[in-house]
Protein backbone atom coordinates (compact mmCIF):
# COMPACT_ATOMS: atom_id res chain seq x y z
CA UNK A 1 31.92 -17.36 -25.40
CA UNK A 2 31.61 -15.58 -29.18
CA UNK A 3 34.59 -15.65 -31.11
CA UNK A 4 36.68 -12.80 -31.39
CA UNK A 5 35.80 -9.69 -34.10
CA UNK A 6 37.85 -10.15 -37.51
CA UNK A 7 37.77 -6.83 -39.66
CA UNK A 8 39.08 -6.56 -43.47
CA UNK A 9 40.85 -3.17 -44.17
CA UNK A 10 40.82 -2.04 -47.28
CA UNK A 11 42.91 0.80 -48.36
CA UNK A 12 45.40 2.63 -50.53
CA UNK A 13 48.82 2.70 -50.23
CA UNK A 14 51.59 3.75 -52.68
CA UNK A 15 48.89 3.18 -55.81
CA UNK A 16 48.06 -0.28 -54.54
CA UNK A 17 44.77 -1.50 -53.11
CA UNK A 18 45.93 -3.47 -50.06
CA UNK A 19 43.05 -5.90 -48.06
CA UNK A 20 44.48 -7.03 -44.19
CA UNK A 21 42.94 -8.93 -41.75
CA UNK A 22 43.48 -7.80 -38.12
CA UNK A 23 41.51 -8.30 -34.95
CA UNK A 24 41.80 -4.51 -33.36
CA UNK A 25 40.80 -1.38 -34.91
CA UNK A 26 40.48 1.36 -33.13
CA UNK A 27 40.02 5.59 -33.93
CA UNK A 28 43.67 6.62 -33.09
CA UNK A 29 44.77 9.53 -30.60
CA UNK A 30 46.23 10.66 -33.31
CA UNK A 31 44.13 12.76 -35.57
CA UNK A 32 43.17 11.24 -38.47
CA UNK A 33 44.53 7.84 -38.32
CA UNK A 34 42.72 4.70 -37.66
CA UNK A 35 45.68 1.94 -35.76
CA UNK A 36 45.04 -1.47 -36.57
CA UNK A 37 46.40 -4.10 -34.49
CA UNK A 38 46.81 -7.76 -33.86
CA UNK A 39 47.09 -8.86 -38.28
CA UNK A 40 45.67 -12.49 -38.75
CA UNK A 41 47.08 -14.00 -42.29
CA UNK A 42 46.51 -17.35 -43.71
CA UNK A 43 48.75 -20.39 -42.84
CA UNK A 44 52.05 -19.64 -44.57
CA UNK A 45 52.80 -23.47 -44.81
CA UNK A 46 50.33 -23.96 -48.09
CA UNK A 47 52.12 -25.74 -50.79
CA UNK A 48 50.86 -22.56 -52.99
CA UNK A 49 51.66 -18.77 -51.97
CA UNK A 50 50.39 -16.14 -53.32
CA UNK A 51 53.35 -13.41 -53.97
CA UNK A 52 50.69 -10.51 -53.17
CA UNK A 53 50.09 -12.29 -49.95
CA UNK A 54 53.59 -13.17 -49.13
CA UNK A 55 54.66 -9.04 -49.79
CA UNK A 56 51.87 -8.15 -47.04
CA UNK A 57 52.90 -10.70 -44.80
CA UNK A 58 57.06 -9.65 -44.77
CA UNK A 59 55.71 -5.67 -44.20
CA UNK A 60 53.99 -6.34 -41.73
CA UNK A 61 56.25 -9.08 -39.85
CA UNK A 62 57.39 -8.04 -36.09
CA UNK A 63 54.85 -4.72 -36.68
CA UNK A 64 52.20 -4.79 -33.52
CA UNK A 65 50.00 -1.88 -34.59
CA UNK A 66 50.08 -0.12 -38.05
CA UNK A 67 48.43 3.50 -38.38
CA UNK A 68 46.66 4.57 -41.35
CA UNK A 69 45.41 7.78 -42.65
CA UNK A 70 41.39 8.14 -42.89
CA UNK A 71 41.84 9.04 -46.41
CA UNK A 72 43.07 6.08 -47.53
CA UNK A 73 40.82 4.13 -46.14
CA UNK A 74 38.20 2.60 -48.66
CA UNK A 75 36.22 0.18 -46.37
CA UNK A 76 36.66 -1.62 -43.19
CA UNK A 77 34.32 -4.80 -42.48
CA UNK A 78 33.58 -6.51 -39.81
CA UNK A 79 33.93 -10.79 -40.94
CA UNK A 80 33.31 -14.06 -39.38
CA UNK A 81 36.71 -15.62 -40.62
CA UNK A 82 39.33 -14.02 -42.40
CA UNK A 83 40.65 -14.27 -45.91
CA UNK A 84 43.77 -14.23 -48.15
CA UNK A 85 45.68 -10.88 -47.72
CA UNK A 86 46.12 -8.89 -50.87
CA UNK A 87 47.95 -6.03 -52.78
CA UNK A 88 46.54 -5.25 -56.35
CA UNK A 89 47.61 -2.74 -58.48
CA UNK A 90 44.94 0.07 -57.81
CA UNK A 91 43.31 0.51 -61.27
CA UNK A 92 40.67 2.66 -62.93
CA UNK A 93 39.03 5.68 -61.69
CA UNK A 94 39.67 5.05 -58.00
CA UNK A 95 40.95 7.86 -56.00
CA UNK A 96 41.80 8.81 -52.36
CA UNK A 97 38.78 11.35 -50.97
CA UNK A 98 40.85 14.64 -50.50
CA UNK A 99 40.49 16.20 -47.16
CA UNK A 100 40.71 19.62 -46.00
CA UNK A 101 43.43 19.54 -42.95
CA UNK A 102 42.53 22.04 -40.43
CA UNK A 103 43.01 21.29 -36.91
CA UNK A 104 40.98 20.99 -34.03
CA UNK A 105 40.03 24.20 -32.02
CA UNK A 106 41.78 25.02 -29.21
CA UNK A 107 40.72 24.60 -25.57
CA UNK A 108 42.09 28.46 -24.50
């Protein structure tokens, strides 16, 4: 039996770049959210933690599905093992894609 999807979501939040591991992404019900689900984060009983690490891993304690905006998503991939959870300080020219919000037409 294959191994279970891991996907790395990268995205803005509160002028930090934030990258998560989770196993379940799915398009949300509601519009224009993505929910991610089921967070996988390294062993927490290394002799070294990293504080960016530790931050993502206390938000998201006791939290069984998270939904994000579209817009701040940068990139989701889909990995064969995950990696160290991070926040860095979002730097440079990158920007959240503005979107239009107009909603869907009506079934009438």
């Amino acid at each position: 039996m294959a191994a279970k999807s891991i996907y790395r979501v990268v995205f803005h939040n509160q002028g930090e770049i934030w990258e998560l591991y989770a196993r379940d992404i799915y398009q949300s019900d509601l519009w224009g959210f993505i929910e991610v689900e089921t967070f996988v984060f390294e062993d927490a009983s290394k002799l070294v933690v990293d504080p960016s690490t530790d931050k993502l891993r206390r938000t998201f304690e006791g939290v069984s599905r998270s939904y994000i905006p579209m817009n701040a998503i940068v990139r989701i991939d889909e990995v064969e093992r995950e990696g160290t959870a991070k926040a860095v300080k979002a730097d440079g020219k990158v920007a959240e894609f503005p979107r239009p919000f107009t909603l869907p037409p009506r079934d009438d």
